[in-house]
C-alpha atoms as a PDB file:
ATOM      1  CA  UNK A   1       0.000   0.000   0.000  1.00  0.00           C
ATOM      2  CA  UNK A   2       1.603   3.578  -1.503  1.00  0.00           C
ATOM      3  CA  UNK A   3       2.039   6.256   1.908  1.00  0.00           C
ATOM      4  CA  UNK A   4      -0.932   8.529  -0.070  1.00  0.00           C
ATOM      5  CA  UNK A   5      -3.118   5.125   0.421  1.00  0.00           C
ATOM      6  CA  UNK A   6      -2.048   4.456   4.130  1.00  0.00           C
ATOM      7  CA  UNK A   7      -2.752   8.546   4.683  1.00  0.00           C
ATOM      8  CA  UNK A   8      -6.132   7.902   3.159  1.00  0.00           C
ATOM      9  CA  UNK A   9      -7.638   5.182   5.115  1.00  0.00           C
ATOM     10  CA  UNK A  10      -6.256   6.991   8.447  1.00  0.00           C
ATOM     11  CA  UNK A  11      -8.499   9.832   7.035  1.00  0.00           C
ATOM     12  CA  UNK A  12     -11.786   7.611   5.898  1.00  0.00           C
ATOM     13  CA  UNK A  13     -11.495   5.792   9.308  1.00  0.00           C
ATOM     14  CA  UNK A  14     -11.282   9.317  11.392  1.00  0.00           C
ATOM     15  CA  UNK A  15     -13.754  10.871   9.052  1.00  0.00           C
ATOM     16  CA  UNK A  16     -16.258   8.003  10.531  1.00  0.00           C
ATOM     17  CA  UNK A  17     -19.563   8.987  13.000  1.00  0.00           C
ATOM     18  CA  UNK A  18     -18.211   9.202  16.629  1.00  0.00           C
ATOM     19  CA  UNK A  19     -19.535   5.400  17.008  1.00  0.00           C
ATOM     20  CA  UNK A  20     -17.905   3.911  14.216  1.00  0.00           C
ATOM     21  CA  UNK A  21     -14.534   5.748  14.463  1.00  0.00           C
ATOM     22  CA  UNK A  22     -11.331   3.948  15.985  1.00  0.00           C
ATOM     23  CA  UNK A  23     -10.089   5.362  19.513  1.00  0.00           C
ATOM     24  CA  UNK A  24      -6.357   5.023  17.760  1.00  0.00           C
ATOM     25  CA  UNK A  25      -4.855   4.591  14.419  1.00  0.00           C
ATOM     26  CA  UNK A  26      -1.201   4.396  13.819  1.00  0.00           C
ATOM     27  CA  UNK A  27       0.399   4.611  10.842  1.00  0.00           C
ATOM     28  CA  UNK A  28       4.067   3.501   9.447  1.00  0.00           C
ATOM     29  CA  UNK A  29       6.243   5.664   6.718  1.00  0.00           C
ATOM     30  CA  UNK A  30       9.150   3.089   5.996  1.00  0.00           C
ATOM     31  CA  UNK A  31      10.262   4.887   3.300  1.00  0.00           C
ATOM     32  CA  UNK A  32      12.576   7.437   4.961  1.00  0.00           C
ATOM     33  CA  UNK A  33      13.973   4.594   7.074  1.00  0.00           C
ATOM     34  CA  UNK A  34      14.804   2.888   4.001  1.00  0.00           C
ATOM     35  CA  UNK A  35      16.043   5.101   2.009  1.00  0.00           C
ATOM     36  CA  UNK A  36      18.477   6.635   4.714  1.00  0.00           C
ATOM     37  CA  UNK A  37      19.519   2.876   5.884  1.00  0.00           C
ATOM     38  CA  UNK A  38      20.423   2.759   2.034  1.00  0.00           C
ATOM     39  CA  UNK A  39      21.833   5.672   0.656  1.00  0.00           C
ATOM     40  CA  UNK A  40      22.990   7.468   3.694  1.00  0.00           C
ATOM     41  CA  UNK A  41      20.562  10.401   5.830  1.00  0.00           C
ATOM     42  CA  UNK A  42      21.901  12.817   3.660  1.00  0.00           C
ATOM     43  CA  UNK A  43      21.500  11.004   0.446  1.00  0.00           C
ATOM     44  CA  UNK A  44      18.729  12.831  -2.673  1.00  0.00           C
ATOM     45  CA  UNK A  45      16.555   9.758  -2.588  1.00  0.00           C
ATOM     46  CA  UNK A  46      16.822  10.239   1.481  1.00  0.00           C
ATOM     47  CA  UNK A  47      15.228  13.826   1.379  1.00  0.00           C
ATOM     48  CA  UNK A  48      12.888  13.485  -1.189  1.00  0.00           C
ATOM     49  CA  UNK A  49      11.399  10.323   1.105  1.00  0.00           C
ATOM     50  CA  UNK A  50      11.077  13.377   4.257  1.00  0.00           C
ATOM     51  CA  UNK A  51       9.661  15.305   1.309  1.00  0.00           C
ATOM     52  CA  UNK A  52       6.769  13.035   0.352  1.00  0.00           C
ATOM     53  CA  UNK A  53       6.315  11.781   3.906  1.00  0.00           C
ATOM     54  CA  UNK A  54       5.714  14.995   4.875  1.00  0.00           C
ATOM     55  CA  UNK A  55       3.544  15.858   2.064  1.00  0.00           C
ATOM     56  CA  UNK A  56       1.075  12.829   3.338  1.00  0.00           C
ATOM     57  CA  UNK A  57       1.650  14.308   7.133  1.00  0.00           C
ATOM     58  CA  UNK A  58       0.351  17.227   5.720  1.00  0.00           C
ATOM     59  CA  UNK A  59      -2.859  15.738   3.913  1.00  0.00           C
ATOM     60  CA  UNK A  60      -3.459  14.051   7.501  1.00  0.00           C
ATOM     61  CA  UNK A  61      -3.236  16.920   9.495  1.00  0.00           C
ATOM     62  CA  UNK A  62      -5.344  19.041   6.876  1.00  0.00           C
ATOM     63  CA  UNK A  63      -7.863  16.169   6.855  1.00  0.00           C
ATOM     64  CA  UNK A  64      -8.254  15.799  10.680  1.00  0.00           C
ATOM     65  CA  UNK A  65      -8.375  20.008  11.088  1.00  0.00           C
ATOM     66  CA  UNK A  66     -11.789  19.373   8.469  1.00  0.00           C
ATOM     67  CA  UNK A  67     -12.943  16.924  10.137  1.00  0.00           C
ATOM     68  CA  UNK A  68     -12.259  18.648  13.948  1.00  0.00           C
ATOM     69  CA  UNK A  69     -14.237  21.632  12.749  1.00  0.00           C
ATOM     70  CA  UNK A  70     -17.164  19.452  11.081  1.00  0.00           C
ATOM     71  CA  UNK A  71     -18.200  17.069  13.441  1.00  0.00           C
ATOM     72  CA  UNK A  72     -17.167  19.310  16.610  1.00  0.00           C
ATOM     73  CA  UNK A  73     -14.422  16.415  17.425  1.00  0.00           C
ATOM     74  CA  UNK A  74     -10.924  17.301  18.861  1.00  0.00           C
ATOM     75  CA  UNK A  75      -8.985  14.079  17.389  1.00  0.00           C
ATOM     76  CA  UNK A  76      -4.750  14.167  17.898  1.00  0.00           C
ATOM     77  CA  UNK A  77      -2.121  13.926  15.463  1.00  0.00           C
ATOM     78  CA  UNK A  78       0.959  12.430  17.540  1.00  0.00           C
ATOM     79  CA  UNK A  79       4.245  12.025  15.814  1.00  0.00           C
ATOM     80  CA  UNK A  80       7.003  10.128  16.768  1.00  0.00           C
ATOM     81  CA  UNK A  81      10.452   8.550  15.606  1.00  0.00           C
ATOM     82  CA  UNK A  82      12.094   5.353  16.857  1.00  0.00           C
ATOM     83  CA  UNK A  83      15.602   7.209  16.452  1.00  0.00           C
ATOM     84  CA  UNK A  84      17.569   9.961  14.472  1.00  0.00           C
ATOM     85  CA  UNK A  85      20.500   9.110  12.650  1.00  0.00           C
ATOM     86  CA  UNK A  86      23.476  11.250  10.697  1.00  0.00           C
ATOM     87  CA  UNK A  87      26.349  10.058   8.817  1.00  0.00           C
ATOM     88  CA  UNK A  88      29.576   9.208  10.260  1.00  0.00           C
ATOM     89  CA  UNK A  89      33.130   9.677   9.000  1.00  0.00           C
ATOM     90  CA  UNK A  90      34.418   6.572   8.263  1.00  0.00           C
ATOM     91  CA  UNK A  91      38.249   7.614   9.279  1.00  0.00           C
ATOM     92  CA  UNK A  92      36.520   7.797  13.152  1.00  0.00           C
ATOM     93  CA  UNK A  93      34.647   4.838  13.033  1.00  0.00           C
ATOM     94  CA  UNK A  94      36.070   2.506  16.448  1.00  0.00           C
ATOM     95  CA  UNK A  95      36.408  -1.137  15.578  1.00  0.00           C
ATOM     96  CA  UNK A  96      34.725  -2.532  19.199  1.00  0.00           C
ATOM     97  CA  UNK A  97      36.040  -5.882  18.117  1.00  0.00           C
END
């Protein structure tokens, strides 16, 4: 499932009536994980990964805004990371072995 698809059925399922709706939805973006894992954090395919991650962030938030105004609701948006990263020189790099 493409990030736009996972961003749209977080919004269909918070767009639901009050009864219907989930208490929580979570969502995963792999691709920035990926990508930097791959190529490096600082690596083109790397930032354009933020850059459409964040685009789909940005439908979501816009999305749950609507639908906090429309059906007098006061749903979250909660983001969180499992851990930052940044390149490393590879003339410093300590062999622990």
């Amino acid at each position: 499932m493409s990030h736009r698809e996972r961003a749209q059925q977080a919004i269909d399922w918070l767009a639901l009536p009050a009864d219907k709706r989930p208490d929580l939805v979570t969502l995963y973006f792999s691709v920035v994980d990926s990508a930097s894992y791959t190529f490096g954090p600082k690596a083109p395919v790397t930032l354009s990964s933020i850059i459409e991650v964040d685009r789909q962030i940005a439908v979501l938030w816009q999305a749950i805004e609507s639908i906090n105004t429309q059906q007098y609701v006061d749903i979250n948006l909660m983001l969180v990371s499992d851990h930052g990263m940044s390149e490393v020189d590879p003339d410093m790099f300590i062999d622990t072995n």
